[in-house]
PDB file of N, CA and C in Angstrom:
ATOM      1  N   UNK A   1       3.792 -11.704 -53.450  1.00  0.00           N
ATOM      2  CA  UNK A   1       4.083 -10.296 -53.611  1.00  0.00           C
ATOM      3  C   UNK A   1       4.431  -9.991 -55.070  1.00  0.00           C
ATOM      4  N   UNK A   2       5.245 -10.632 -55.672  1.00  0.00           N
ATOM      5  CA  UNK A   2       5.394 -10.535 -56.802  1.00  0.00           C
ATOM      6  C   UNK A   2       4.464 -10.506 -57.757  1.00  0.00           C
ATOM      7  N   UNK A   3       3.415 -11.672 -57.964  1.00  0.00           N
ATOM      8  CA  UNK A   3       2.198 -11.780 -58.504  1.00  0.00           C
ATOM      9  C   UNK A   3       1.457 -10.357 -58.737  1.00  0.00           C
ATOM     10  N   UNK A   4       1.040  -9.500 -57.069  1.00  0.00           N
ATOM     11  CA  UNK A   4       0.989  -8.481 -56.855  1.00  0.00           C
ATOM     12  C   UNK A   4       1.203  -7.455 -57.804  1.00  0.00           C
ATOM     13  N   UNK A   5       2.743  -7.407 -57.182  1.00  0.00           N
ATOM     14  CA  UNK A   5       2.680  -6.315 -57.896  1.00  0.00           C
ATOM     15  C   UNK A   5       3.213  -6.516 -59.701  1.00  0.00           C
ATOM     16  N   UNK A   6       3.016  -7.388 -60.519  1.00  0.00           N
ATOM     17  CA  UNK A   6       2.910  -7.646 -61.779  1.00  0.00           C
ATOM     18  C   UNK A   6       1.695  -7.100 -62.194  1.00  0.00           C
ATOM     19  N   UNK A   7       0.594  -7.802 -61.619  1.00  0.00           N
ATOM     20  CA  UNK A   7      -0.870  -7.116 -61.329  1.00  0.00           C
ATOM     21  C   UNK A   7      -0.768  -5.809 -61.247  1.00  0.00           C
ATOM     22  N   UNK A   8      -0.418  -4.895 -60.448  1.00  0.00           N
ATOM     23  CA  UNK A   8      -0.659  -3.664 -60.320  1.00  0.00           C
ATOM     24  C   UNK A   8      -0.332  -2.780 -61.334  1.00  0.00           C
ATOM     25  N   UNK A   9       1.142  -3.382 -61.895  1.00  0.00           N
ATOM     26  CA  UNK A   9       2.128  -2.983 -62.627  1.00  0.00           C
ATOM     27  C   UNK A   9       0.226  -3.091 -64.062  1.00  0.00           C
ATOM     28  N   UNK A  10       0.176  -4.140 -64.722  1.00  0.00           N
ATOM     29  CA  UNK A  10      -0.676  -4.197 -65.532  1.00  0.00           C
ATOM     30  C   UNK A  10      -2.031  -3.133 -65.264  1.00  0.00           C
ATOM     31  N   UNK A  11      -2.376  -3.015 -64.239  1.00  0.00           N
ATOM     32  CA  UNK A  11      -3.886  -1.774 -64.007  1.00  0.00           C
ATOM     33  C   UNK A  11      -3.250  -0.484 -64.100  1.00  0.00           C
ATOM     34  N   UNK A  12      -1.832  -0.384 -63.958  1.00  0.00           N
ATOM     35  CA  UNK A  12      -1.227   1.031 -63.995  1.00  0.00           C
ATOM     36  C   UNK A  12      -1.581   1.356 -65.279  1.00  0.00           C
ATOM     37  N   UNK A  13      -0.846   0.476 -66.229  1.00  0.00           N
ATOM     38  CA  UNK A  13      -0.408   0.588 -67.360  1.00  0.00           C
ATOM     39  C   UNK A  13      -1.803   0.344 -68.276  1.00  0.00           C
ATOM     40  N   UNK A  14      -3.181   0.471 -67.678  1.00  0.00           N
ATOM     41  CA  UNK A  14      -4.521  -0.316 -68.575  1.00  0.00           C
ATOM     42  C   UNK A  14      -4.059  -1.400 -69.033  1.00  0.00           C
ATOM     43  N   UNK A  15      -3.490  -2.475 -68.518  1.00  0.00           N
ATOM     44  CA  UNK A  15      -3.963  -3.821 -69.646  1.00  0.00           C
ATOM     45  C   UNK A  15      -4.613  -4.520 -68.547  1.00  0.00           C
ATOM     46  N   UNK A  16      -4.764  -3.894 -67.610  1.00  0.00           N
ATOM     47  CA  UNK A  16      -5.720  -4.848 -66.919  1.00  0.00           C
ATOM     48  C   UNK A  16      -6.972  -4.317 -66.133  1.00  0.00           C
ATOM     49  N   UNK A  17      -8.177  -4.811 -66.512  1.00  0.00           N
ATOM     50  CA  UNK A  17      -9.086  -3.829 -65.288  1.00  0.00           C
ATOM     51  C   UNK A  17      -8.910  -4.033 -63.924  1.00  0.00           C
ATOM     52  N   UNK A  18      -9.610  -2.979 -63.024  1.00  0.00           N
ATOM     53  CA  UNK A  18      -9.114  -3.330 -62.111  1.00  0.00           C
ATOM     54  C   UNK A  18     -10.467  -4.329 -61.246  1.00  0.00           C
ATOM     55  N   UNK A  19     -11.558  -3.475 -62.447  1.00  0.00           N
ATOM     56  CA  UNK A  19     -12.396  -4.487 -61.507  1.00  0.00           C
ATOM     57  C   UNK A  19     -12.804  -6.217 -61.998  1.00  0.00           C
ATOM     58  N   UNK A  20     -12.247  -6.340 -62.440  1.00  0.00           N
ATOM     59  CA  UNK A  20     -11.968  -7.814 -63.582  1.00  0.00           C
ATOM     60  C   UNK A  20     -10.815  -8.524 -62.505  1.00  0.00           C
ATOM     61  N   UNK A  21     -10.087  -7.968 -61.713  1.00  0.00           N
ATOM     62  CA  UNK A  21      -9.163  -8.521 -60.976  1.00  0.00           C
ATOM     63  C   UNK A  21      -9.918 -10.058 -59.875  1.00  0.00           C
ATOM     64  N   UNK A  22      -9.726 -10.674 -59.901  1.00  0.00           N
ATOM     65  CA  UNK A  22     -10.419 -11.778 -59.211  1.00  0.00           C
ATOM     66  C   UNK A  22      -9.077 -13.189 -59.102  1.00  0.00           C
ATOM     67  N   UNK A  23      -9.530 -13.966 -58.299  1.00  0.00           N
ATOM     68  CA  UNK A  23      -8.885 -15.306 -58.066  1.00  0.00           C
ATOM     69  C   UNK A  23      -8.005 -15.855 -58.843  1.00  0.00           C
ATOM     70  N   UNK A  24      -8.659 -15.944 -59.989  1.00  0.00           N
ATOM     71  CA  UNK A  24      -8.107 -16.677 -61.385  1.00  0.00           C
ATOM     72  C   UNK A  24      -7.043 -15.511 -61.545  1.00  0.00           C
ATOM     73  N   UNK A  25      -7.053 -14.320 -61.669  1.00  0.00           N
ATOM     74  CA  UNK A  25      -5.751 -13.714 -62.038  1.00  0.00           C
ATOM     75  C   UNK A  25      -4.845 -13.723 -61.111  1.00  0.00           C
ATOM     76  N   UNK A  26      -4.897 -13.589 -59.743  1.00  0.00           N
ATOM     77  CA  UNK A  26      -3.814 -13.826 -58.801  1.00  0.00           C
ATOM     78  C   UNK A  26      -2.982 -15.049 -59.529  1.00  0.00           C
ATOM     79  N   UNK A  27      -3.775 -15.750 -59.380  1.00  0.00           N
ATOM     80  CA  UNK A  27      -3.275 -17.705 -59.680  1.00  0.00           C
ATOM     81  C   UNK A  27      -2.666 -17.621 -60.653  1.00  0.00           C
ATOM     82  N   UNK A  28      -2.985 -16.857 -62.080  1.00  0.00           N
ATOM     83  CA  UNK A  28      -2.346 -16.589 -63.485  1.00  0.00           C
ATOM     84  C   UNK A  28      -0.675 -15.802 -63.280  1.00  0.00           C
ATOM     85  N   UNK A  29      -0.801 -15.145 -61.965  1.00  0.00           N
ATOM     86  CA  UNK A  29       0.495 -14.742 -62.433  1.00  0.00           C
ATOM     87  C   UNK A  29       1.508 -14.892 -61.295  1.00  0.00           C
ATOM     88  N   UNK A  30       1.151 -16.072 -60.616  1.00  0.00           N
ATOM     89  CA  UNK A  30       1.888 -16.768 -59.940  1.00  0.00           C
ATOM     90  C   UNK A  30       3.696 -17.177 -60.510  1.00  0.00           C
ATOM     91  N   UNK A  31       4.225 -17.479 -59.927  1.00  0.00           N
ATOM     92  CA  UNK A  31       5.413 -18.615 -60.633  1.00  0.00           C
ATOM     93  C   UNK A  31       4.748 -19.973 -60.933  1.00  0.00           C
ATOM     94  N   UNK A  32       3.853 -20.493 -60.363  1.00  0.00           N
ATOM     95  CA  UNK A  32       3.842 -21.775 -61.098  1.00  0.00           C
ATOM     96  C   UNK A  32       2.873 -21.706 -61.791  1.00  0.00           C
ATOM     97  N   UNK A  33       2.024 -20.816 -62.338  1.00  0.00           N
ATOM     98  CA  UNK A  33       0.890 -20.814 -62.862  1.00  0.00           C
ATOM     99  C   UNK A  33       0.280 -22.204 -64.030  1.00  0.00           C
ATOM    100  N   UNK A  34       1.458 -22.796 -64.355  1.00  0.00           N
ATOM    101  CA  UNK A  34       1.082 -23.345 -65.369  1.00  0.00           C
ATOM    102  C   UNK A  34       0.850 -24.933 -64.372  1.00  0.00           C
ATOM    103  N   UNK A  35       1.165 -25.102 -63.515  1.00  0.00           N
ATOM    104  CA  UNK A  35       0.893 -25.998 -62.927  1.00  0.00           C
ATOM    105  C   UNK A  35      -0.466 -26.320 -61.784  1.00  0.00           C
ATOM    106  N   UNK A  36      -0.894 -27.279 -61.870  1.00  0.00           N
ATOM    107  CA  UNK A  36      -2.353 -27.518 -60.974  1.00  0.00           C
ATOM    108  C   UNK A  36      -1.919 -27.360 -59.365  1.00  0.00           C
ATOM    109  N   UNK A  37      -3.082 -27.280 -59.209  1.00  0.00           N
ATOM    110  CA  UNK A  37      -2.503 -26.814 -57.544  1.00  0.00           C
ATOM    111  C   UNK A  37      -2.604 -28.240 -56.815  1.00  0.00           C
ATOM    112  N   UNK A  38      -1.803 -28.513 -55.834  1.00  0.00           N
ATOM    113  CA  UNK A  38      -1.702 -29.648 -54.947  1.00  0.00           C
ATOM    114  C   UNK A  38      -2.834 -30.144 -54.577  1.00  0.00           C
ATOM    115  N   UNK A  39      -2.891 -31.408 -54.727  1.00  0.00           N
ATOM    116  CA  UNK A  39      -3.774 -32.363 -53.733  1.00  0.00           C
ATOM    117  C   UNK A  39      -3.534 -32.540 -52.509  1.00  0.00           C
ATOM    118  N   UNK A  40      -2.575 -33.586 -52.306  1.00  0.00           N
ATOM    119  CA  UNK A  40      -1.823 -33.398 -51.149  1.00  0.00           C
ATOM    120  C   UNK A  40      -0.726 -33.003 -51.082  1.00  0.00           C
ATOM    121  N   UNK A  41      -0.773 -32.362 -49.862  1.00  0.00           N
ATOM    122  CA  UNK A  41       0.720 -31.612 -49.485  1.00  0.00           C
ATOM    123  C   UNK A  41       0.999 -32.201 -48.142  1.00  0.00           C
ATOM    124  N   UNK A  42       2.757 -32.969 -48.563  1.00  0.00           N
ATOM    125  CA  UNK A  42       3.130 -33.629 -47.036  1.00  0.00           C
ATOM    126  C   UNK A  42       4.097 -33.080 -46.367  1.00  0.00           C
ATOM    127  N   UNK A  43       3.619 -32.667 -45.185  1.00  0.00           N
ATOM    128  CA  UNK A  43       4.717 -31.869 -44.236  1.00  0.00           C
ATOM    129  C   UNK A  43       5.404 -32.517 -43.526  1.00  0.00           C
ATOM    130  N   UNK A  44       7.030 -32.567 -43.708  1.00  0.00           N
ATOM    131  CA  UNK A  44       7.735 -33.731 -42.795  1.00  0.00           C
ATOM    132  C   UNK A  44       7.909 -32.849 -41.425  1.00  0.00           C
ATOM    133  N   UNK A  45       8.884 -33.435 -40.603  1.00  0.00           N
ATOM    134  CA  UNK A  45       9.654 -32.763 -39.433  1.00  0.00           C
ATOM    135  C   UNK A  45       8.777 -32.528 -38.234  1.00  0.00           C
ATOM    136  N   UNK A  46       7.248 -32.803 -37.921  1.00  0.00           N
ATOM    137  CA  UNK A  46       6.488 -32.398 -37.038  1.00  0.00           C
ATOM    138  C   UNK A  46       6.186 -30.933 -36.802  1.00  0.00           C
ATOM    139  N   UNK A  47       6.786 -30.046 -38.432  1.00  0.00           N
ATOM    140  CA  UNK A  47       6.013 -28.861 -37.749  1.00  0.00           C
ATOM    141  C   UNK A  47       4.543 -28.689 -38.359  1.00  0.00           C
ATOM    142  N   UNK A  48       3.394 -27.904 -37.845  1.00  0.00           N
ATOM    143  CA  UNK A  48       2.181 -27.961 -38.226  1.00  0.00           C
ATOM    144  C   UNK A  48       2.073 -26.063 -38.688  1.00  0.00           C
ATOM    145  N   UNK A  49       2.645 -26.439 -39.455  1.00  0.00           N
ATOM    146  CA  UNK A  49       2.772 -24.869 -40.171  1.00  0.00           C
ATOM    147  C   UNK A  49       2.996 -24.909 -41.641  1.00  0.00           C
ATOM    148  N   UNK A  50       2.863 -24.387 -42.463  1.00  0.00           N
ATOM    149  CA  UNK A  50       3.316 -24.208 -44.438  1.00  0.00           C
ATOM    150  C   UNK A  50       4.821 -23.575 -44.774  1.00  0.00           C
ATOM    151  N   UNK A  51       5.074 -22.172 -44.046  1.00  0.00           N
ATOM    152  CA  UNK A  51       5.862 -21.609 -43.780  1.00  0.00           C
ATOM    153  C   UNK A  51       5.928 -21.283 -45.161  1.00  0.00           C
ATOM    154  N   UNK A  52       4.716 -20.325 -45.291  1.00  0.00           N
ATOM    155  CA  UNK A  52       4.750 -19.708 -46.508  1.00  0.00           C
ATOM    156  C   UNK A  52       4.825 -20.676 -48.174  1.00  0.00           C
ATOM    157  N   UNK A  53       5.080 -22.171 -47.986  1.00  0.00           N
ATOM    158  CA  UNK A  53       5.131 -22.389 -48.996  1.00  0.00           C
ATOM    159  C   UNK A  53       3.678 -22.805 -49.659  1.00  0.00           C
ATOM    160  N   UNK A  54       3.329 -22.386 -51.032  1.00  0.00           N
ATOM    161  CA  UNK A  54       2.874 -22.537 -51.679  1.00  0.00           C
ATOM    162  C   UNK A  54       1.223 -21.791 -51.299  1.00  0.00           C
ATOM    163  N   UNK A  55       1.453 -20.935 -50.743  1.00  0.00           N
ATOM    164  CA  UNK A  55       0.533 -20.755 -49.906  1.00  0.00           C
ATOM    165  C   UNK A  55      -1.093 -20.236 -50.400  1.00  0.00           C
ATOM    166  N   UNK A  56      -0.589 -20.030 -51.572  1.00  0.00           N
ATOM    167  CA  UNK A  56      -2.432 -20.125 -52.292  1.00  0.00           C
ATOM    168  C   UNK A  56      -2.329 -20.864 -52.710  1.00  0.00           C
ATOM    169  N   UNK A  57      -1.459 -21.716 -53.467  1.00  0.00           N
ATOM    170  CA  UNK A  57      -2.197 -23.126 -54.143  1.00  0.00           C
ATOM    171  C   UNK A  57      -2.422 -24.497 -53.186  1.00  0.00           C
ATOM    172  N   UNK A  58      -2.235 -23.966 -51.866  1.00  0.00           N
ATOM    173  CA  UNK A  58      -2.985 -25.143 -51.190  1.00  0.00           C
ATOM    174  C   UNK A  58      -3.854 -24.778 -50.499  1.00  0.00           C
ATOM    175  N   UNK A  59      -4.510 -23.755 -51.064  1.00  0.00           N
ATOM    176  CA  UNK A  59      -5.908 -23.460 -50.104  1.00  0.00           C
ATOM    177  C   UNK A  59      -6.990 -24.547 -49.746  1.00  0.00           C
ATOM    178  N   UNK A  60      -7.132 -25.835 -50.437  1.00  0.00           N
ATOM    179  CA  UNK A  60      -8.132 -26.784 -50.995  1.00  0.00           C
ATOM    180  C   UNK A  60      -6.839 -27.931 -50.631  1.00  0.00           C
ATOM    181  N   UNK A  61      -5.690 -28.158 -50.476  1.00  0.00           N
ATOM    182  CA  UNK A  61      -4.976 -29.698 -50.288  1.00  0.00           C
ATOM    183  C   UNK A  61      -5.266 -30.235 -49.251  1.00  0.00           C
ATOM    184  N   UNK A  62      -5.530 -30.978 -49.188  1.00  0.00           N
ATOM    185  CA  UNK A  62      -5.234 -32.148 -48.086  1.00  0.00           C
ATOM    186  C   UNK A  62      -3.615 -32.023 -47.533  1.00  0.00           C
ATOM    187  N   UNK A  63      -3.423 -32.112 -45.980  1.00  0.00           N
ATOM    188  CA  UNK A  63      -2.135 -31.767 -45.743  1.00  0.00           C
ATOM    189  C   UNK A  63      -2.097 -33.146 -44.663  1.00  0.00           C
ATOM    190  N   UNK A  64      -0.617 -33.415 -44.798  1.00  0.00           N
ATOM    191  CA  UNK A  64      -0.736 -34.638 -44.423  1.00  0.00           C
ATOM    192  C   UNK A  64       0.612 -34.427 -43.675  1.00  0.00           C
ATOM    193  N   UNK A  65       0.831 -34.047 -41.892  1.00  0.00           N
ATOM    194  CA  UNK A  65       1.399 -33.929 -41.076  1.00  0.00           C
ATOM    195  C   UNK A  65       2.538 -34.904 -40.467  1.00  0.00           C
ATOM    196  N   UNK A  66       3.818 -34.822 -40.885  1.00  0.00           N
ATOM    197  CA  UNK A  66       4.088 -36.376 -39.935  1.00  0.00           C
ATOM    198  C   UNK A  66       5.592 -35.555 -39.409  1.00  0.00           C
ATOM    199  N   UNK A  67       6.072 -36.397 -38.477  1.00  0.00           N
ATOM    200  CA  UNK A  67       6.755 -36.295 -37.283  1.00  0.00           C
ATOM    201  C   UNK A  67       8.374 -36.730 -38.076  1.00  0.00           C
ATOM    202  N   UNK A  68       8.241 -37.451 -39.146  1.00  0.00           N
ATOM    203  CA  UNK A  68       9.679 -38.239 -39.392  1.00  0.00           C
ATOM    204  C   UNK A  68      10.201 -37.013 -40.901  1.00  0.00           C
ATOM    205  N   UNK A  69      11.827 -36.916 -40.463  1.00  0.00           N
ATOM    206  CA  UNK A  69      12.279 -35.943 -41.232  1.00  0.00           C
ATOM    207  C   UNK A  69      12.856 -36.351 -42.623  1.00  0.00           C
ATOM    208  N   UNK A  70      12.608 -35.192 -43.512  1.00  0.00           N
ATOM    209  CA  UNK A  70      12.830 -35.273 -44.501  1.00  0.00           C
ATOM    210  C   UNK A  70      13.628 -36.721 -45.275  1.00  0.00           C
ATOM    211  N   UNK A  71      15.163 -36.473 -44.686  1.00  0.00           N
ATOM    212  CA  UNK A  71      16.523 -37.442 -45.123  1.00  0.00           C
ATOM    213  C   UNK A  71      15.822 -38.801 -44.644  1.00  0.00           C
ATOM    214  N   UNK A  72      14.747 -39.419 -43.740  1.00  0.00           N
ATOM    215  CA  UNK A  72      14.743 -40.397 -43.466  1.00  0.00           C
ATOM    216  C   UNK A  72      12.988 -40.507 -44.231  1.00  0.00           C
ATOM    217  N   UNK A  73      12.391 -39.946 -45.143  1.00  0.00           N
ATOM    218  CA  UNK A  73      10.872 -39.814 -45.316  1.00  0.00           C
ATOM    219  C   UNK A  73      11.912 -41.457 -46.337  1.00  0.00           C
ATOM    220  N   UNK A  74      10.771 -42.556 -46.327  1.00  0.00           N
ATOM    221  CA  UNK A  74      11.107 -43.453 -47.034  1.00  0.00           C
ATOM    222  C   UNK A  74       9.309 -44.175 -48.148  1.00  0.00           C
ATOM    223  N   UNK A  75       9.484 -44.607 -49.159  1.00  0.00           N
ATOM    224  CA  UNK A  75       8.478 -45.065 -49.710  1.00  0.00           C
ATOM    225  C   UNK A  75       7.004 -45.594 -48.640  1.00  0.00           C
ATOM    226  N   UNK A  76       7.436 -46.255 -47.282  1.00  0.00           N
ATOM    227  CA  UNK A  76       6.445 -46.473 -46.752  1.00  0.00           C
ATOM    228  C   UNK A  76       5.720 -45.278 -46.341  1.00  0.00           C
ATOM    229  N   UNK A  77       6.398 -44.282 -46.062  1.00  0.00           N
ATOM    230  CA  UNK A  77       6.017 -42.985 -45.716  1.00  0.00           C
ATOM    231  C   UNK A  77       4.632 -42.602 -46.548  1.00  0.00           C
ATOM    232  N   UNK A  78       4.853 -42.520 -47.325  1.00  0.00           N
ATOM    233  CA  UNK A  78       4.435 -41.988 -48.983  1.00  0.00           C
ATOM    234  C   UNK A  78       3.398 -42.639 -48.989  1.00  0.00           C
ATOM    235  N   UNK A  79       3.617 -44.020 -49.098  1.00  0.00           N
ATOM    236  CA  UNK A  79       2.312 -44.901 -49.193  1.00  0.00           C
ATOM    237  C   UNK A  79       1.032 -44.459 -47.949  1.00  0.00           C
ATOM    238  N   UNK A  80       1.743 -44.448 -46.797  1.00  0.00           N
ATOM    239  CA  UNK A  80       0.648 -44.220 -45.808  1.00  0.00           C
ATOM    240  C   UNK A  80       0.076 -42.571 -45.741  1.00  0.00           C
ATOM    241  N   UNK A  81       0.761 -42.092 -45.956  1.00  0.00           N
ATOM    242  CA  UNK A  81      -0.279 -40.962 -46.642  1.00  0.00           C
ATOM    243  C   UNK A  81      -0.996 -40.603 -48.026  1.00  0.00           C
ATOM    244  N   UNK A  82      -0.441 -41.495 -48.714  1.00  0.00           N
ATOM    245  CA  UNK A  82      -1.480 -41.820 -49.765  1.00  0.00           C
ATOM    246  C   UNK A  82      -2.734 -42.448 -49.631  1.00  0.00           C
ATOM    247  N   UNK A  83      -2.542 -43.543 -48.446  1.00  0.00           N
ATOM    248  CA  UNK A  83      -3.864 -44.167 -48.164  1.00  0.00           C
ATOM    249  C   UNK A  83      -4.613 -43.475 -47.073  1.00  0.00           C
ATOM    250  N   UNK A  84      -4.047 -42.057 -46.145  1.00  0.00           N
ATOM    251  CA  UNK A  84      -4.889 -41.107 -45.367  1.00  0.00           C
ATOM    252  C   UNK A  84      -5.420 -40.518 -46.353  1.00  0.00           C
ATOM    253  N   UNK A  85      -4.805 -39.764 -47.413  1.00  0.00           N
ATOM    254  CA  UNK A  85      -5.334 -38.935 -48.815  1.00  0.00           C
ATOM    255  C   UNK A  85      -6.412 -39.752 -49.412  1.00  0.00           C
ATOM    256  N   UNK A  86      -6.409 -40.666 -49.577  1.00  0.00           N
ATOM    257  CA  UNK A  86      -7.317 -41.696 -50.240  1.00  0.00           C
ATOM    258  C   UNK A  86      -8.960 -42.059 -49.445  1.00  0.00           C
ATOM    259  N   UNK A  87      -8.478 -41.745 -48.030  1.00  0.00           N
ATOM    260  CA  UNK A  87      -9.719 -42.182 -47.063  1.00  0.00           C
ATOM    261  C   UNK A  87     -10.501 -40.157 -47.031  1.00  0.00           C
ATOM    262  N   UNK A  88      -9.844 -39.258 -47.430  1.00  0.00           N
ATOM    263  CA  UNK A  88     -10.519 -38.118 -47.098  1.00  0.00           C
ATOM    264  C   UNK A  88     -11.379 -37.948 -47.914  1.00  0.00           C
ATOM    265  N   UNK A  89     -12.772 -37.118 -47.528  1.00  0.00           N
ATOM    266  CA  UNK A  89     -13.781 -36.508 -47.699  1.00  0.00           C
ATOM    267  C   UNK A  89     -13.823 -35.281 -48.404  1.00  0.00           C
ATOM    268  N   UNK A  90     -13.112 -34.904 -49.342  1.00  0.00           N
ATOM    269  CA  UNK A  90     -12.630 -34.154 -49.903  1.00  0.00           C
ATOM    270  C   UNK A  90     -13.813 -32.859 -50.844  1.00  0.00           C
ATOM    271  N   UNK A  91     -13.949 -31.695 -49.832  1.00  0.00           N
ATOM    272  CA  UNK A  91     -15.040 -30.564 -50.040  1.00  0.00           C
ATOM    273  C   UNK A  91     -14.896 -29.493 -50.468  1.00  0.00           C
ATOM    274  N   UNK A  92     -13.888 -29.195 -50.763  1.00  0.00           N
ATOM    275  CA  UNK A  92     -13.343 -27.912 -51.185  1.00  0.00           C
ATOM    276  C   UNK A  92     -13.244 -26.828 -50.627  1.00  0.00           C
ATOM    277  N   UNK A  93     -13.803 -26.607 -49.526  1.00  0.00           N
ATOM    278  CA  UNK A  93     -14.288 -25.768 -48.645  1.00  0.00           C
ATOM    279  C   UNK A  93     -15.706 -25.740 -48.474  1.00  0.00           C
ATOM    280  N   UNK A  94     -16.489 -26.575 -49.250  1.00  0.00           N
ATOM    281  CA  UNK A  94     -17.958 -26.275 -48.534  1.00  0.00           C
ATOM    282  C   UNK A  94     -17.930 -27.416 -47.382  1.00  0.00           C
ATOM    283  N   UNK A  95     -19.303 -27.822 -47.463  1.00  0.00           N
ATOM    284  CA  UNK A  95     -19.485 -28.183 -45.922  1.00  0.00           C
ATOM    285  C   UNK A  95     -20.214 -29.641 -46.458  1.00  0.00           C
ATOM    286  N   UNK A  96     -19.882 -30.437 -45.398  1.00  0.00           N
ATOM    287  CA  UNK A  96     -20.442 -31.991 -45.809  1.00  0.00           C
ATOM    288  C   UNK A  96     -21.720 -31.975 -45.573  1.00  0.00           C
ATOM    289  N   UNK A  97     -22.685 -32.490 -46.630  1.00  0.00           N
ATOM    290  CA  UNK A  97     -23.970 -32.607 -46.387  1.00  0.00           C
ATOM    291  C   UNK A  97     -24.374 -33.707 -45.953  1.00  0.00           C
ATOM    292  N   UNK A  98     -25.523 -33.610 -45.170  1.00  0.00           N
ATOM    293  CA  UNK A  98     -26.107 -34.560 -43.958  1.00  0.00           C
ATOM    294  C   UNK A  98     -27.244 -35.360 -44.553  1.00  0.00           C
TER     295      UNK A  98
END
């Protein structure tokens, strides 16, 4: 929302077109903008939801679901979803070719 309306705030004011508005500027005026967007993203606690976090820059992550909570996530944890992350097919959203 914020991003938003920074954006809007800028087409009010002409420094921004409006029809120039695209992907890359959402992403630009993010809070983390200066940072790459996630590869993988690991969700502890067994829920299968984001809950809003990060929620355009993991349009494209690999999400890696597990059941054991946060205070107890330990290095083996980590590792074994590094090696699920490691085995994926990774498309960006297109489609695997045959």
């Amino acid at each position: 929302a914020r991003a938003a309306a920074l954006i809007a705030r800028k087409a009010v004011d002409g420094t921004i077109d409006c029809d120039a508005i695209d992907e890359r500027t959402v992403a630009a005026h993010l809070w983390d903008s200066e940072a790459s967007d996630p590869d993988l993203l690991i969700r502890t606690s067994g829920e299968q939801r984001l809950s809003n976090f990060l929620i355009w820059q993991t349009a494209y992550s690999e999400i890696w679901w597990t059941d054991v909570l946060w205070p107890e996530f330990r290095r083996a944890h980590l590792a074994d979803a590094i090696r699920w992350y490691a085995s994926r097919d990774r498309r960006f959203g297109g489609r695997k070719s045959t």
